[in-house]
N, C-alpha and C. Protein backbone atom coordinates (compact mmCIF):
# COMPACT_ATOMS: atom_id res chain seq x y z
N UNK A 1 176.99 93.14 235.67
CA UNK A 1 176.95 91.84 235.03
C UNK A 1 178.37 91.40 234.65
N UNK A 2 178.90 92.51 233.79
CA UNK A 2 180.47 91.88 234.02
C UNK A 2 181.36 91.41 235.25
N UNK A 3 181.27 91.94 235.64
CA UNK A 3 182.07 91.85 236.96
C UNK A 3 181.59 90.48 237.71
N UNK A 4 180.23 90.38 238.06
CA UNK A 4 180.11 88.74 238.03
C UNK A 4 180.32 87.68 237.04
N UNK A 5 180.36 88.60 236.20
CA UNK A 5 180.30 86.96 235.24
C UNK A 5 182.35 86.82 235.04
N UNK A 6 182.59 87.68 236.13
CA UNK A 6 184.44 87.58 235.74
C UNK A 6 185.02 88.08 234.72
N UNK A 7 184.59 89.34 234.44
CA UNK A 7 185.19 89.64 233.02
C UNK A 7 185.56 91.00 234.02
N UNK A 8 186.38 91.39 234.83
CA UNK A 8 187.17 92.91 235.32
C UNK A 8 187.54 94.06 234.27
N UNK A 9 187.98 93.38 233.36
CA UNK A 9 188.69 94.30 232.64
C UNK A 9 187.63 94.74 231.56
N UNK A 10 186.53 94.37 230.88
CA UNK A 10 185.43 94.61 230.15
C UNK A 10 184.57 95.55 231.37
N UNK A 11 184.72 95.05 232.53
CA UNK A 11 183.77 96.20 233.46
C UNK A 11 184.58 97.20 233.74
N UNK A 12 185.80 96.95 234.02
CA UNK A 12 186.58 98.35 234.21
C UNK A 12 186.73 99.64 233.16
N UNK A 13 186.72 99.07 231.47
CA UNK A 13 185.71 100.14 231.00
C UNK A 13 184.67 100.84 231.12
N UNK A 14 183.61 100.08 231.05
CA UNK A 14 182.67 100.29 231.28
C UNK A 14 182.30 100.92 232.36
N UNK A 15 183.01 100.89 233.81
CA UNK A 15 182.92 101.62 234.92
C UNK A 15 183.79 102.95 234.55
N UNK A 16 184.96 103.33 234.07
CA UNK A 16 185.55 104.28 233.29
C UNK A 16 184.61 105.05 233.08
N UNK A 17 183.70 104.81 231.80
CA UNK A 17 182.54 105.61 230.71
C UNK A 17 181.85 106.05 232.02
N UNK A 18 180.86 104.81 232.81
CA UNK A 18 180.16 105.60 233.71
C UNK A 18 181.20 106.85 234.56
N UNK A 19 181.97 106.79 234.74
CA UNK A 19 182.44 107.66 236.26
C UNK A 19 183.10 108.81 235.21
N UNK A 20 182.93 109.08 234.31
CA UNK A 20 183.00 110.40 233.77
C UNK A 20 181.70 111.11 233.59
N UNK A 21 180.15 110.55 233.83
CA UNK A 21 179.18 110.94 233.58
C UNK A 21 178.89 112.25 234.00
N UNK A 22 179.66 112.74 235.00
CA UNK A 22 179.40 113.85 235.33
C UNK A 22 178.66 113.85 237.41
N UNK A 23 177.16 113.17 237.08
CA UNK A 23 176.51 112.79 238.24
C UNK A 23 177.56 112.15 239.62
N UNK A 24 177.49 112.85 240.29
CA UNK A 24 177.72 112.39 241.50
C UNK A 24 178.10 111.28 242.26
N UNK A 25 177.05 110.60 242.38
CA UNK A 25 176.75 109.13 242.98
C UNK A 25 176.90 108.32 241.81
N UNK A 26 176.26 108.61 240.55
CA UNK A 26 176.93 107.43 239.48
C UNK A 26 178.28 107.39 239.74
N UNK A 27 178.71 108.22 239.21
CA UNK A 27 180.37 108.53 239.14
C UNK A 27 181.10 108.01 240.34
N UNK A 28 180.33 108.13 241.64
CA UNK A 28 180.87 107.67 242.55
C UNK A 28 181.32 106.52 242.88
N UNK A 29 179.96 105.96 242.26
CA UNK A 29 179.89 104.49 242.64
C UNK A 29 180.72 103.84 241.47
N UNK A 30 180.60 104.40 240.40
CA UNK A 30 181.79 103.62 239.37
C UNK A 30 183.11 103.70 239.86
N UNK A 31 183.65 104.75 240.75
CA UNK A 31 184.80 104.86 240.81
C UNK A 31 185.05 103.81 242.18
N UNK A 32 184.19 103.53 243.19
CA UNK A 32 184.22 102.59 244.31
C UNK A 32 184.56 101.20 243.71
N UNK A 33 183.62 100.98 242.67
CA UNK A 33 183.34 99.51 241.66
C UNK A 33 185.43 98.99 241.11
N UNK A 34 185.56 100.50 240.27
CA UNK A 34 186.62 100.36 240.32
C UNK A 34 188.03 100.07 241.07
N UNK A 35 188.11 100.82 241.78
CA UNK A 35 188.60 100.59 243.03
C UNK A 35 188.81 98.83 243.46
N UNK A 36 187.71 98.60 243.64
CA UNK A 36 187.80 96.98 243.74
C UNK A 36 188.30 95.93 242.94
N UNK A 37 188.42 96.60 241.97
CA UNK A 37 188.87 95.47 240.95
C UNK A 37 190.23 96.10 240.84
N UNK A 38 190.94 96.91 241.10
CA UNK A 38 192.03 97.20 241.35
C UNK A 38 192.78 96.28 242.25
N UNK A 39 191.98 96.51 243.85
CA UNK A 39 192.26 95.54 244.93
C UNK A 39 192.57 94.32 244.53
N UNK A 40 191.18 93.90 243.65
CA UNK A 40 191.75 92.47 243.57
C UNK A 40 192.81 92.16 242.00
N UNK A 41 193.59 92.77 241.58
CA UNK A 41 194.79 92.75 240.85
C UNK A 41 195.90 93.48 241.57
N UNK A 42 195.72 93.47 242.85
CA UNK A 42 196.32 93.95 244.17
C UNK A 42 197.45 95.36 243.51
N UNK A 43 196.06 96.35 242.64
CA UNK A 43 197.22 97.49 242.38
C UNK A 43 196.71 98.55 243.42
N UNK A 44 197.26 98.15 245.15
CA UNK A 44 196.36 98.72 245.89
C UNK A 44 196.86 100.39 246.19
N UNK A 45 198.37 101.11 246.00
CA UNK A 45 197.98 102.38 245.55
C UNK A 45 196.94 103.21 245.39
N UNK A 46 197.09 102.73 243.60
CA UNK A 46 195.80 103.53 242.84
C UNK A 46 194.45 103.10 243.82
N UNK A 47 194.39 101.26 243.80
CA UNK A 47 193.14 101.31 244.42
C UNK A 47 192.32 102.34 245.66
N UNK A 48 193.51 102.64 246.18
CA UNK A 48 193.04 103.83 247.86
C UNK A 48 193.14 104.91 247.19
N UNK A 49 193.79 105.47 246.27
CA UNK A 49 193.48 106.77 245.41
C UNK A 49 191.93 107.09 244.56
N UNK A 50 191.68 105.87 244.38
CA UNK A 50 190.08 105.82 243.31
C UNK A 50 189.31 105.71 244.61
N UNK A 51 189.52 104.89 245.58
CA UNK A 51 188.45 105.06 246.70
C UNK A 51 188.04 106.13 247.54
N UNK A 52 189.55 106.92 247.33
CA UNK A 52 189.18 108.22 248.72
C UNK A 52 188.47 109.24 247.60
N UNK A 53 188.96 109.12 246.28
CA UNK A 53 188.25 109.98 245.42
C UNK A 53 187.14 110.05 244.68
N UNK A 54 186.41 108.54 245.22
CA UNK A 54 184.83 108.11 244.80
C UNK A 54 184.48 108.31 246.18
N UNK A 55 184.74 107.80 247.44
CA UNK A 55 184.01 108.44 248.78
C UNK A 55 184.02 110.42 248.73
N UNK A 56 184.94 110.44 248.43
CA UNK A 56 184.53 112.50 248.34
C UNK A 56 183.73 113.21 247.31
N UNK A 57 183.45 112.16 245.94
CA UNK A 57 182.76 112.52 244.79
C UNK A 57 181.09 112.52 245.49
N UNK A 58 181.13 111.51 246.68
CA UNK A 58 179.75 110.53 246.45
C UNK A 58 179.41 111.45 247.64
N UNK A 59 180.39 111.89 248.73
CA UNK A 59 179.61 112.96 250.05
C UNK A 59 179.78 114.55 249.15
N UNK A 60 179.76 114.58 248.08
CA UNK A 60 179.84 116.16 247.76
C UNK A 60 178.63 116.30 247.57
């Protein structure tokens, strides 16, 4: 809901909290979520660092 309604940085917490949960695929997918909103504040680095490390969280 954040993230559509344009608030990045209120979801990028919130994706934070989730992707420490521990679970797998949550975690995964928070860290993909993240990732994107990186992209689009074009900090694309980190962004390919959170992605290759939410795609290997999410096939483990």
């Amino acid at each position: 809901m954040l993230l559509s309604d344009g608030e990045p940085e209120a979801a990028e917490g919130a994706l934070t909290a989730a992707g420490g949960s521990g679970s797998g695929v949550i975690s995964g997918y928070a860290g993909h979520l993240r990732g994107h909103i990186l992209i689009g504040r074009e900090d694309l680095d980190p962004a390919a660092d959170l992605l290759e490390a939410a795609a290997s969280t999410m096939n483990a």
